[in-house]
N, C-alpha and C. Protein backbone atom coordinates (compact mmCIF):
# COMPACT_ATOMS: atom_id res chain seq x y z
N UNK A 1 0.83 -1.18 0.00
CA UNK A 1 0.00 0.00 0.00
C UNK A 1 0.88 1.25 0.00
N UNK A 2 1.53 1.90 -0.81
CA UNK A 2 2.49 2.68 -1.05
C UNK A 2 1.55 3.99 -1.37
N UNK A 3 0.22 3.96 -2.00
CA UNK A 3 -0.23 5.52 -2.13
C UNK A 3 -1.72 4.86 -2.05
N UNK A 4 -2.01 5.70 -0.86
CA UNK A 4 -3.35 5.61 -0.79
C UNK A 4 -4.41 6.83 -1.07
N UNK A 5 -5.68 6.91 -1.98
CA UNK A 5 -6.14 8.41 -2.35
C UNK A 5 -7.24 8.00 -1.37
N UNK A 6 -7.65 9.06 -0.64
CA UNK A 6 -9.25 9.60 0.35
C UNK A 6 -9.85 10.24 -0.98
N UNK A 7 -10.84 10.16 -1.10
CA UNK A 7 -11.81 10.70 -1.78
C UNK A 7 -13.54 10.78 -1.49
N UNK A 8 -14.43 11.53 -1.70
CA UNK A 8 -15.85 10.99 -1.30
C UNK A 8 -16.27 9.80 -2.82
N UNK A 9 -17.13 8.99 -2.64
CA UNK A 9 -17.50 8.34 -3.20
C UNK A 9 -18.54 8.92 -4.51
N UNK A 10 -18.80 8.61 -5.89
CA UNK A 10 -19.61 9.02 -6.67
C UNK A 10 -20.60 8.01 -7.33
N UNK A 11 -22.31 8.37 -8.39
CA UNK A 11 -22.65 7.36 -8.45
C UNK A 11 -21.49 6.40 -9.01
N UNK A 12 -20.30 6.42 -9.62
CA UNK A 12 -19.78 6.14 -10.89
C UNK A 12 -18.93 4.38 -9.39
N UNK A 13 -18.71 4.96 -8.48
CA UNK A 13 -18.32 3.93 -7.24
C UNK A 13 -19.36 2.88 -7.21
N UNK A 14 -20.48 2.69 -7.80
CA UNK A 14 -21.55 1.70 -6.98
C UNK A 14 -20.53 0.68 -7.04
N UNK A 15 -19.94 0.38 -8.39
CA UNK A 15 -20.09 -1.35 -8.79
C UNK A 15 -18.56 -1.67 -7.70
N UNK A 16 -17.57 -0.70 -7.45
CA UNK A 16 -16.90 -1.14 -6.57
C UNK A 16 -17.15 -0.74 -5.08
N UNK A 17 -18.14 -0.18 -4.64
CA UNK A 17 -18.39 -0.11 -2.90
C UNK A 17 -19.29 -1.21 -2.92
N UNK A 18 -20.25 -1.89 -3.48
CA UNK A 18 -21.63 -3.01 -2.90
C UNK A 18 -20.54 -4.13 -2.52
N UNK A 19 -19.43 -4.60 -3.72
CA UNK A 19 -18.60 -5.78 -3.39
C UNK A 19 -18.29 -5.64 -2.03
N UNK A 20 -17.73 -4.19 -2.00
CA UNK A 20 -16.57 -4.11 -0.50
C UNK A 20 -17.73 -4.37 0.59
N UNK A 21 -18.69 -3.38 0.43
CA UNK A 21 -19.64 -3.82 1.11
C UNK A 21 -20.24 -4.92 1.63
N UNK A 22 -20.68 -6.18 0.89
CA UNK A 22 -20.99 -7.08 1.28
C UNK A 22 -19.50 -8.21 1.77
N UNK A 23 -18.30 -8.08 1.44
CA UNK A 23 -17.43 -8.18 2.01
C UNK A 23 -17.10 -8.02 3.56
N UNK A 24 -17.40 -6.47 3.54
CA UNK A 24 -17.50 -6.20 5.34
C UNK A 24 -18.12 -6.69 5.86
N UNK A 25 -19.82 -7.11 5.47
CA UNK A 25 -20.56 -8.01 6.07
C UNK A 25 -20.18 -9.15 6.49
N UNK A 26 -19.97 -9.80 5.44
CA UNK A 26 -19.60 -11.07 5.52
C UNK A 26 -18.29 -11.97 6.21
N UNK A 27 -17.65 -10.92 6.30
CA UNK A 27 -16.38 -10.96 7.19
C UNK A 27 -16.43 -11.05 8.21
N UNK A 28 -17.12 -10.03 8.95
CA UNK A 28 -16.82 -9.24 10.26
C UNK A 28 -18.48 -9.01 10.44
N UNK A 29 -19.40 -9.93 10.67
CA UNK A 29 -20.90 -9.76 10.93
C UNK A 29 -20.48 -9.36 12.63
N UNK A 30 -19.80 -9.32 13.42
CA UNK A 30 -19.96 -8.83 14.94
C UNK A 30 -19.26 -7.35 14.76
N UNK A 31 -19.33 -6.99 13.46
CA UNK A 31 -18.99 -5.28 13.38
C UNK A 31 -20.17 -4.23 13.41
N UNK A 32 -21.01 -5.07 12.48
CA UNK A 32 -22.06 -4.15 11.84
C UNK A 32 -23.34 -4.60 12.05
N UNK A 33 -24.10 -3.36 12.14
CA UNK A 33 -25.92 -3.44 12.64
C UNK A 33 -25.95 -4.19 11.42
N UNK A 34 -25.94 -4.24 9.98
CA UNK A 34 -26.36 -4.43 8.96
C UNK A 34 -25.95 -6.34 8.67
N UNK A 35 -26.75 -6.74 8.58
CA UNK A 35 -26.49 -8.64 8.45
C UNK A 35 -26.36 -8.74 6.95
N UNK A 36 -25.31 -9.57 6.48
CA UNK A 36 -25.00 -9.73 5.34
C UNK A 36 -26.20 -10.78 4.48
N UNK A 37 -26.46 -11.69 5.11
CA UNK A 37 -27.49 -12.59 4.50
C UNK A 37 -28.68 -11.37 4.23
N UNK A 38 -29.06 -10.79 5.14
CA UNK A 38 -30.35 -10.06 4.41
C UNK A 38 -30.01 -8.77 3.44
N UNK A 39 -28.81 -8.30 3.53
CA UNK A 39 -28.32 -7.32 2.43
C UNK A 39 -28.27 -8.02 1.06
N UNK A 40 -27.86 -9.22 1.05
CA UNK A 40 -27.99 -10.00 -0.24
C UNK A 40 -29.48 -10.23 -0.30
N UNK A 41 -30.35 -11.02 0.44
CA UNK A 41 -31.77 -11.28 0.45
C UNK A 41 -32.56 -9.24 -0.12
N UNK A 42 -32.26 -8.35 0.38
CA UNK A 42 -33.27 -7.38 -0.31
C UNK A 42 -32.48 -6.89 -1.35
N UNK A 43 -31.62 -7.45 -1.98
CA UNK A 43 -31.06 -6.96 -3.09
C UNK A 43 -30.28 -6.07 -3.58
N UNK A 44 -29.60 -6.05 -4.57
CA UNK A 44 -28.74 -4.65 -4.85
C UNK A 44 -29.42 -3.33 -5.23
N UNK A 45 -30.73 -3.66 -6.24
CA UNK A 45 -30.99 -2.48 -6.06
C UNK A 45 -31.83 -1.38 -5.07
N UNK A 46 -32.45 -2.23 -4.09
CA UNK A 46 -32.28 -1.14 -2.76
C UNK A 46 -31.54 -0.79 -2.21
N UNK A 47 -30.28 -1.68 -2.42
CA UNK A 47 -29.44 -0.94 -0.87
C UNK A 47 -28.19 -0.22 -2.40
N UNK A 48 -28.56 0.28 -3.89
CA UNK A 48 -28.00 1.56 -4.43
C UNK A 48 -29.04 2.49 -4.56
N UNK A 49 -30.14 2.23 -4.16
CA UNK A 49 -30.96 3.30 -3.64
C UNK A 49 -30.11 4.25 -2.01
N UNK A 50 -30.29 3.43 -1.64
CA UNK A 50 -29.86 3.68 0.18
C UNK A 50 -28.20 4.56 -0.11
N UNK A 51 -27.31 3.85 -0.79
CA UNK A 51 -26.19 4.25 -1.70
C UNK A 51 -26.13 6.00 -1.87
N UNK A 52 -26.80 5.78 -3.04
CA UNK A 52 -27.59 7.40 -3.82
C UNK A 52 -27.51 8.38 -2.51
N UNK A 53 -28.62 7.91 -1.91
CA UNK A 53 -28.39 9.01 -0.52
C UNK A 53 -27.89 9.34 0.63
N UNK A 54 -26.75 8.17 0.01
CA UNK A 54 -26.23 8.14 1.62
C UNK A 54 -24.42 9.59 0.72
N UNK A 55 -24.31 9.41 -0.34
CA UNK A 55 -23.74 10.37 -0.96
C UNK A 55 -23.35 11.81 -1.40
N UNK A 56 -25.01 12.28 -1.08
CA UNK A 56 -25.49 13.42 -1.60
C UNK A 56 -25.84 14.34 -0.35
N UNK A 57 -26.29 15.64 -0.83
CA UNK A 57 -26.47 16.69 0.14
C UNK A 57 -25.18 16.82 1.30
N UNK A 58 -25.15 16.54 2.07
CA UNK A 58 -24.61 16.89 3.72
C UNK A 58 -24.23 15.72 3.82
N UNK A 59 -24.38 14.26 3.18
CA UNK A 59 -23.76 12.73 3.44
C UNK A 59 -22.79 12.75 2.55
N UNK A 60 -22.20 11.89 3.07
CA UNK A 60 -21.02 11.10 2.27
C UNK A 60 -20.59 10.08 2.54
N UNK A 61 -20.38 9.35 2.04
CA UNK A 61 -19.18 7.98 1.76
C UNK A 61 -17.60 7.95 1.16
N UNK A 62 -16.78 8.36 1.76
CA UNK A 62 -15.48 8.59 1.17
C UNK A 62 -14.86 6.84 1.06
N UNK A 63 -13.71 6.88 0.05
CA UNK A 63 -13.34 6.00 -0.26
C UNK A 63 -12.09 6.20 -0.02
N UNK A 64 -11.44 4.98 0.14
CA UNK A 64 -9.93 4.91 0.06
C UNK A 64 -9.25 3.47 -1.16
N UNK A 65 -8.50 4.55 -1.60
CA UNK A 65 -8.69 4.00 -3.37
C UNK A 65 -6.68 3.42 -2.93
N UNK A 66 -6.18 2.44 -3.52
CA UNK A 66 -5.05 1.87 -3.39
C UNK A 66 -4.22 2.37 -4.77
N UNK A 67 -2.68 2.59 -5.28
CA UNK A 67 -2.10 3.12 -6.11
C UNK A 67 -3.00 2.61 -7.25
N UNK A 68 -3.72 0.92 -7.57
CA UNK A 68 -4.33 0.73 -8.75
C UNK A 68 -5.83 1.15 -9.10
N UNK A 69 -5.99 1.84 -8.03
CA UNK A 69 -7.41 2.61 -8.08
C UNK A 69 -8.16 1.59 -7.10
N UNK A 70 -8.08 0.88 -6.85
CA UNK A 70 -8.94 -0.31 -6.04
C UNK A 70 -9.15 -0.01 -4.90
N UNK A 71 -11.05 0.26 -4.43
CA UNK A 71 -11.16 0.10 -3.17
C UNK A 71 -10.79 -0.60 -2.09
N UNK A 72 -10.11 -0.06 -0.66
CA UNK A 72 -9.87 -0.73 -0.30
C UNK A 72 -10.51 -0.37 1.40
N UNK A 73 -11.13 0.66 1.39
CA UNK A 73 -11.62 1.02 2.51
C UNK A 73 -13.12 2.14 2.14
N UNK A 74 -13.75 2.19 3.29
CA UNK A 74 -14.64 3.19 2.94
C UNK A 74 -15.43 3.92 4.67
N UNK A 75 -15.48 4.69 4.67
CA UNK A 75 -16.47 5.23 5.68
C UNK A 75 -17.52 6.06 5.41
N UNK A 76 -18.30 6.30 6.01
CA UNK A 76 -19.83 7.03 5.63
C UNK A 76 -20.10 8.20 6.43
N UNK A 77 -20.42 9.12 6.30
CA UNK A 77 -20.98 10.04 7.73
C UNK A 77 -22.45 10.45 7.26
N UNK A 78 -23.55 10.15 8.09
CA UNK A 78 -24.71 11.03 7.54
C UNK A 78 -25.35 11.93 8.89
N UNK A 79 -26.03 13.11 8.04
CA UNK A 79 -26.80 14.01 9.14
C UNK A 79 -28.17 13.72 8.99
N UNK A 80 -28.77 14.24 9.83
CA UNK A 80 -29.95 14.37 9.99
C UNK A 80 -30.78 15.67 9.94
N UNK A 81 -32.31 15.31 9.40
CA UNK A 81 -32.68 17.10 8.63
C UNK A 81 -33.84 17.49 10.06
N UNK A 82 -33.98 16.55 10.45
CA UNK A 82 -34.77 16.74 12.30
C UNK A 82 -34.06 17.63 12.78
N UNK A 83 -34.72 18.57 12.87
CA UNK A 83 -34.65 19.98 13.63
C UNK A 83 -33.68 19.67 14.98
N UNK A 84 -34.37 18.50 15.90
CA UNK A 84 -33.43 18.38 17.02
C UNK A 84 -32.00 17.87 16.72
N UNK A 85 -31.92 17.68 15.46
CA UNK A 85 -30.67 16.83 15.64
C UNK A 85 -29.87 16.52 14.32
N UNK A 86 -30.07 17.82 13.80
CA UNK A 86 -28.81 18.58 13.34
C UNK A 86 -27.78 19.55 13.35
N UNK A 87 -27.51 19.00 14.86
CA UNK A 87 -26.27 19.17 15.28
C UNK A 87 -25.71 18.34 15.30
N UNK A 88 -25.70 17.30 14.86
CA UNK A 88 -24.95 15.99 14.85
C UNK A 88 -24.96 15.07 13.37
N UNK A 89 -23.50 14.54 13.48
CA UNK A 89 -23.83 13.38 12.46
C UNK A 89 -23.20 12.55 12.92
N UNK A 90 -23.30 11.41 11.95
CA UNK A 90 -23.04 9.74 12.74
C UNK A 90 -22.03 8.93 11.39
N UNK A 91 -20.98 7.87 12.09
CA UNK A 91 -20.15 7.43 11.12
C UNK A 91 -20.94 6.31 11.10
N UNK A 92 -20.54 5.90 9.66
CA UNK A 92 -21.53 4.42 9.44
C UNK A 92 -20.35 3.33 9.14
N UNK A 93 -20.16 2.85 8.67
CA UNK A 93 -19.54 1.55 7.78
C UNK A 93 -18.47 1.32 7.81
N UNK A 94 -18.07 1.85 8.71
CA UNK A 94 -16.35 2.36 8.68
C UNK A 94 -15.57 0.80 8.04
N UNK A 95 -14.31 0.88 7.24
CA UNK A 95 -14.42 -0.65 7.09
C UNK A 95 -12.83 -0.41 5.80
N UNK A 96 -11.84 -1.40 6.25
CA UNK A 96 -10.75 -1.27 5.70
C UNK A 96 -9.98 -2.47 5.72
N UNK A 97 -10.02 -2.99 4.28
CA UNK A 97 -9.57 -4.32 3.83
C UNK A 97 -8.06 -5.00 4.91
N UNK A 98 -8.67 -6.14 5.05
CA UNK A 98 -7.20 -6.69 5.72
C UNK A 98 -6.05 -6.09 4.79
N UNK A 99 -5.79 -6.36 3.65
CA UNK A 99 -4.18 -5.82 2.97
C UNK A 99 -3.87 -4.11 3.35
N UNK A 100 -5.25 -3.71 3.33
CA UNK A 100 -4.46 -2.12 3.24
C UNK A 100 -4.84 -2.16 5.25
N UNK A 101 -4.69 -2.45 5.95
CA UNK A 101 -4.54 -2.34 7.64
C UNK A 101 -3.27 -2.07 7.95
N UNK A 102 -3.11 -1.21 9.02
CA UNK A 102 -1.81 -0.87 9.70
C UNK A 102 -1.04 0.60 8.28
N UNK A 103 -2.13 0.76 7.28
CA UNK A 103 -1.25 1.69 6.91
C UNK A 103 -1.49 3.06 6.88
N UNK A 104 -2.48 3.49 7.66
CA UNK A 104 -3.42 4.31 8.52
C UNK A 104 -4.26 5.10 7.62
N UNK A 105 -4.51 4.29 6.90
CA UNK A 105 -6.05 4.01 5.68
C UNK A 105 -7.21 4.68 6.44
N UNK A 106 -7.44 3.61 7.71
CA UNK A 106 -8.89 4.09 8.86
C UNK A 106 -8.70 5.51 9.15
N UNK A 107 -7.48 5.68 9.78
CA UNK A 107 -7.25 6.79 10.64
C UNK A 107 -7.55 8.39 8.80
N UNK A 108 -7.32 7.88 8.07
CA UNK A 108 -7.74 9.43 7.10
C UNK A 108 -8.85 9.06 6.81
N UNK A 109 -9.46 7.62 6.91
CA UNK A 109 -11.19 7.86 6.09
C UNK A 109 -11.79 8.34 7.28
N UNK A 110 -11.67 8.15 8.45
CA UNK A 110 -12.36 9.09 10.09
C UNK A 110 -11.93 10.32 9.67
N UNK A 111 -10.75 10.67 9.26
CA UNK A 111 -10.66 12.31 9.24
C UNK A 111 -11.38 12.95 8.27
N UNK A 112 -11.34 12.23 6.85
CA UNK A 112 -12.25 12.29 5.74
C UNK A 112 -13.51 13.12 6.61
N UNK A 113 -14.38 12.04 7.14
CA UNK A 113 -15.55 12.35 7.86
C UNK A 113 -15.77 13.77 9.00
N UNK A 114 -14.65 13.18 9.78
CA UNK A 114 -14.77 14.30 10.51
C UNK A 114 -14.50 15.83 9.72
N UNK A 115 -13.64 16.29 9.18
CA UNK A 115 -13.38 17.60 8.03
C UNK A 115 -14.82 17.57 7.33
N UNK A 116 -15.48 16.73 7.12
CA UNK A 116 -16.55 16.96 6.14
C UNK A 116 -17.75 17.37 7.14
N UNK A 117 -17.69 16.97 8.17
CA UNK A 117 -18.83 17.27 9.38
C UNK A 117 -18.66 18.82 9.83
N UNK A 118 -17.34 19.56 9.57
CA UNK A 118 -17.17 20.83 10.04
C UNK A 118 -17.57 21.30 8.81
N UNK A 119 -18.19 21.12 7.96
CA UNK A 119 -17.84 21.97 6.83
C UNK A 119 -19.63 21.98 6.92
N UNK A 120 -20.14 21.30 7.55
CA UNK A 120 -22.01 21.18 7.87
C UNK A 120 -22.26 22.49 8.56
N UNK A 121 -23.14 23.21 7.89
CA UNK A 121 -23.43 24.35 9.35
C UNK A 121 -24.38 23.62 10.10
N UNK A 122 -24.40 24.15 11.11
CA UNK A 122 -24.82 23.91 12.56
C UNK A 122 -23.99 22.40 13.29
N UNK A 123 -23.37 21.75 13.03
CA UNK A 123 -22.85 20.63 13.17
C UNK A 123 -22.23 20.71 14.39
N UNK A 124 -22.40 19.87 15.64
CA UNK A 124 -21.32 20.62 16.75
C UNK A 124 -20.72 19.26 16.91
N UNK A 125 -20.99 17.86 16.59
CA UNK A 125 -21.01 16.72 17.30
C UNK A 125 -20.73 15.41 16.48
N UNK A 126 -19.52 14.59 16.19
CA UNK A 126 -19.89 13.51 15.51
C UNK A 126 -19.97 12.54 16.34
N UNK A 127 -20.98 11.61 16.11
CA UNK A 127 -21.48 10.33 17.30
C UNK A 127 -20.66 8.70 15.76
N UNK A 128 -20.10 7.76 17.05
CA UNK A 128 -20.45 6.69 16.41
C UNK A 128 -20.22 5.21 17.21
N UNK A 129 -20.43 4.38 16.64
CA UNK A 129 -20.27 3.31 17.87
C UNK A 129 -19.52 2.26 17.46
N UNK A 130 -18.62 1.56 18.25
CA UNK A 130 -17.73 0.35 18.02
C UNK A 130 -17.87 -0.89 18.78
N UNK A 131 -17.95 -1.98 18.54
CA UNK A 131 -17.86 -3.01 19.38
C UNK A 131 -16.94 -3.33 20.30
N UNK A 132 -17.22 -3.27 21.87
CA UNK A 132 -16.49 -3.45 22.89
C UNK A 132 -14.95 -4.30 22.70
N UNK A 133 -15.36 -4.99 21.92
CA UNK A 133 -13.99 -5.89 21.64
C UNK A 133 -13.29 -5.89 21.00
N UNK A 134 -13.64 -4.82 20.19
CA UNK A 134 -12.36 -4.22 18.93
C UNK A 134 -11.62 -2.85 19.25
N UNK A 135 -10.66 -3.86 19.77
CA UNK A 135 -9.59 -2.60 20.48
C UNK A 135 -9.10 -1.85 19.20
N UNK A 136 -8.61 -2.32 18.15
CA UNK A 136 -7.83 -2.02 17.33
C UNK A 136 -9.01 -0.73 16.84
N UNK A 137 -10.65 -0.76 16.51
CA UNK A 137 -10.58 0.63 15.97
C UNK A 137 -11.07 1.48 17.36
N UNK A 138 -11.31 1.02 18.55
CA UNK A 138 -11.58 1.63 19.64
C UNK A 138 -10.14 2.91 19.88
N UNK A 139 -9.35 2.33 19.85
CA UNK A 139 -7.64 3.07 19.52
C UNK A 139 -7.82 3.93 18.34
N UNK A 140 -7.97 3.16 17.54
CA UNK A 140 -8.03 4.56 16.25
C UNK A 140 -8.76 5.79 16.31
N UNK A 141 -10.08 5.61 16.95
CA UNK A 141 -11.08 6.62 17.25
C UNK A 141 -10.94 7.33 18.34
N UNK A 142 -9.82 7.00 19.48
CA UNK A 142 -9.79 8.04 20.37
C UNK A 142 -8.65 8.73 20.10
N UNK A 143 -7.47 8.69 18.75
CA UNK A 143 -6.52 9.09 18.04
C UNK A 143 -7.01 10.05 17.59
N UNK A 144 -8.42 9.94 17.18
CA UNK A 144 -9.12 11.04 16.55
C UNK A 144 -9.63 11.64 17.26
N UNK A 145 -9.93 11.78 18.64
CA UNK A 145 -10.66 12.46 19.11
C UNK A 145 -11.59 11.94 19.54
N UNK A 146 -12.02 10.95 19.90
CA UNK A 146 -13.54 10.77 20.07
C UNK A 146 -13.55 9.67 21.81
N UNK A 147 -14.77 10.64 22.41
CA UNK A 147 -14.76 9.68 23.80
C UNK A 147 -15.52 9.29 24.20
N UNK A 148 -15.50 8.09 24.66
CA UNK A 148 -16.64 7.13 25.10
C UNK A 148 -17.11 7.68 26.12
N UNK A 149 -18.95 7.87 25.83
CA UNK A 149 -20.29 8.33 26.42
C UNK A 149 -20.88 7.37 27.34
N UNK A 150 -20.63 5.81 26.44
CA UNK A 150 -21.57 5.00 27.15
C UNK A 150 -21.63 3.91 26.76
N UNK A 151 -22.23 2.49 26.93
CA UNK A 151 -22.21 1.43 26.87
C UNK A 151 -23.81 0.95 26.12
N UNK A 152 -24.09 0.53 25.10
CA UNK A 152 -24.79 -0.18 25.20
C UNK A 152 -25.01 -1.89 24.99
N UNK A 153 -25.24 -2.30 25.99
CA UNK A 153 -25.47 -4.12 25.94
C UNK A 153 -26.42 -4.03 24.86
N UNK A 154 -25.88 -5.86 24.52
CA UNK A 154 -26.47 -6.62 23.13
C UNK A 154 -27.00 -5.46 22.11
N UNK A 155 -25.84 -4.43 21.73
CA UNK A 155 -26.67 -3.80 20.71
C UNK A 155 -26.84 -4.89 19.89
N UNK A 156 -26.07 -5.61 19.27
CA UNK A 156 -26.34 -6.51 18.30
C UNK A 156 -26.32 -7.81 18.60
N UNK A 157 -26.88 -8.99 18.55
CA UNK A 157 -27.12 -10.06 18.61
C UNK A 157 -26.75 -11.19 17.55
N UNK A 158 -25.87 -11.61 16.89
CA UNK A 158 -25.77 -12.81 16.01
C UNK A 158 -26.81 -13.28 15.92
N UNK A 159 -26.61 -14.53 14.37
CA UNK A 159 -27.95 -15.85 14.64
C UNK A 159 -27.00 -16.79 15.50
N UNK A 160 -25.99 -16.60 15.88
CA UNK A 160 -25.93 -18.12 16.96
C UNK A 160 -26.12 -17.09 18.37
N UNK A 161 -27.26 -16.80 18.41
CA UNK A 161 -27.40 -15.73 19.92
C UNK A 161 -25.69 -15.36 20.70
N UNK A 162 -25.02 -15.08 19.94
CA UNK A 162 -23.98 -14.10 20.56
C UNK A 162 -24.38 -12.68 20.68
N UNK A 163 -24.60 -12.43 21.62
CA UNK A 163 -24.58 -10.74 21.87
C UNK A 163 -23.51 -10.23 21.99
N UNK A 164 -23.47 -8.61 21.38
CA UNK A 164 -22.53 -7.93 21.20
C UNK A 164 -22.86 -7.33 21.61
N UNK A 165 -21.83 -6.10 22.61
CA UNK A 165 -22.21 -5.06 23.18
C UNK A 165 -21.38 -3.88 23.01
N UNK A 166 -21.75 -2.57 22.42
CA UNK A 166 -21.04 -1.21 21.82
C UNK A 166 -20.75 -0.04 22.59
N UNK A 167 -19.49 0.42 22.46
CA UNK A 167 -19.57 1.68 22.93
C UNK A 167 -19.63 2.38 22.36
N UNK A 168 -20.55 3.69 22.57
CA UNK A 168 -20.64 4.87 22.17
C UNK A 168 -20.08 5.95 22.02
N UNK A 169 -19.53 6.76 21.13
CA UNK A 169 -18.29 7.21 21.19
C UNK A 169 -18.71 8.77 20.41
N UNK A 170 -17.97 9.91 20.98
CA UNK A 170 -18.48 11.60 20.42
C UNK A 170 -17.30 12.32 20.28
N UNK A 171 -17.18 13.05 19.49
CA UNK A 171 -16.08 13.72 19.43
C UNK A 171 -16.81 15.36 18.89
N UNK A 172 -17.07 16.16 19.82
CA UNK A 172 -17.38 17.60 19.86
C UNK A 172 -16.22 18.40 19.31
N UNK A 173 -17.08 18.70 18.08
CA UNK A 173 -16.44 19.99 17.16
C UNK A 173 -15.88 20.97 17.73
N UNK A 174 -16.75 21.34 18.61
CA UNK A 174 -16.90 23.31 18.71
C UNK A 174 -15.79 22.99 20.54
N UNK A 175 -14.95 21.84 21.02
CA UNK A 175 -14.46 21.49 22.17
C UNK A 175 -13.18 22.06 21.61
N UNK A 176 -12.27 22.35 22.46
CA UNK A 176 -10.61 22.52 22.43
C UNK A 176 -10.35 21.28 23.41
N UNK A 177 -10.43 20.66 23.76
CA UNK A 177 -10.25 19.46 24.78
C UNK A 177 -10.70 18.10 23.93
């Protein structure tokens, strides 16, 4: 991994983010709210609907593209148009191929996000959550700034009833601390 490009994602990305996408699923199902069996079960073209807007306006999906152009990471940030609660946005998908790891790929697609959240007016707050047991991006995210609020048990549950439990994690814009 000798040159890695950050970029936000365009429609022209679908056909290489759904792969990576269902990849992350399928990998690492004790990462993500999102279950890979039913992302394949409702199909591709809802979730490049979901895509479309997760891109546009005040969202984004940045990519991290490898010297041959090849995705190899991606993160998401979206806001919200609820009056109460746009002051905040939230990281989604965060997610960076075993080959490109350790070459601090994660650590610029979080910054990606975060730079793009200041650039939101009214924005004071990015929220997101990690699984208790993944030290490795629990570390990355407080590199960036961000500090654990709170705990929630079995946010997520496996089908072999493993519960997973997340911490909640904020990193305030408008803070010098």
């Amino acid at each position: 991994m000798d040159m890695i490009t950050i970029r936000p994602l365009t429609l022209g990305d679908w056909e290489a983010w759904w792969p990576l996408r269902l990849r992350a699923l399928r990998d690492h199902p004790d990462a993500f709210g999102s279950d890979y069996e039913e992302a394949v079960a409702e199909g591709e073209m809802s979730h490049r609907q979901r895509y479309v807007t997760s891109i546009g306006g005040k969202h984004r999906i940045f990519g991290a593209l490898d010297a041959d152009g090849r995705l190899v990471g991606c993160a998401g940030i979206l806001g919200s148009d609820r009056r109460k609660h746009r002051h905040r946005m939230d990281v989604w998908g965060m997610y960076v191929t075993p080959e490109a790891r350790g070459t601090g790929t994660g650590h610029r697609l979080i910054q990606a996000c975060i730079d793009h959240a200041r650039t939101v007016e009214g924005v004071l707050q990015v929220h997101l959550t990690v699984t208790t047991h993944n030290a490795t991006a629990s570390r990355l995210y407080e590199r960036c700034g961000f500090q654990r609020y709170g705990r929630e048990p079995r946010a997520l549950v496996l089908s072999d009833r493993t519960a997973i439990d997340e911490d909640l994690m904020v990193l305030m814009l408008d803070s010098t601390s």
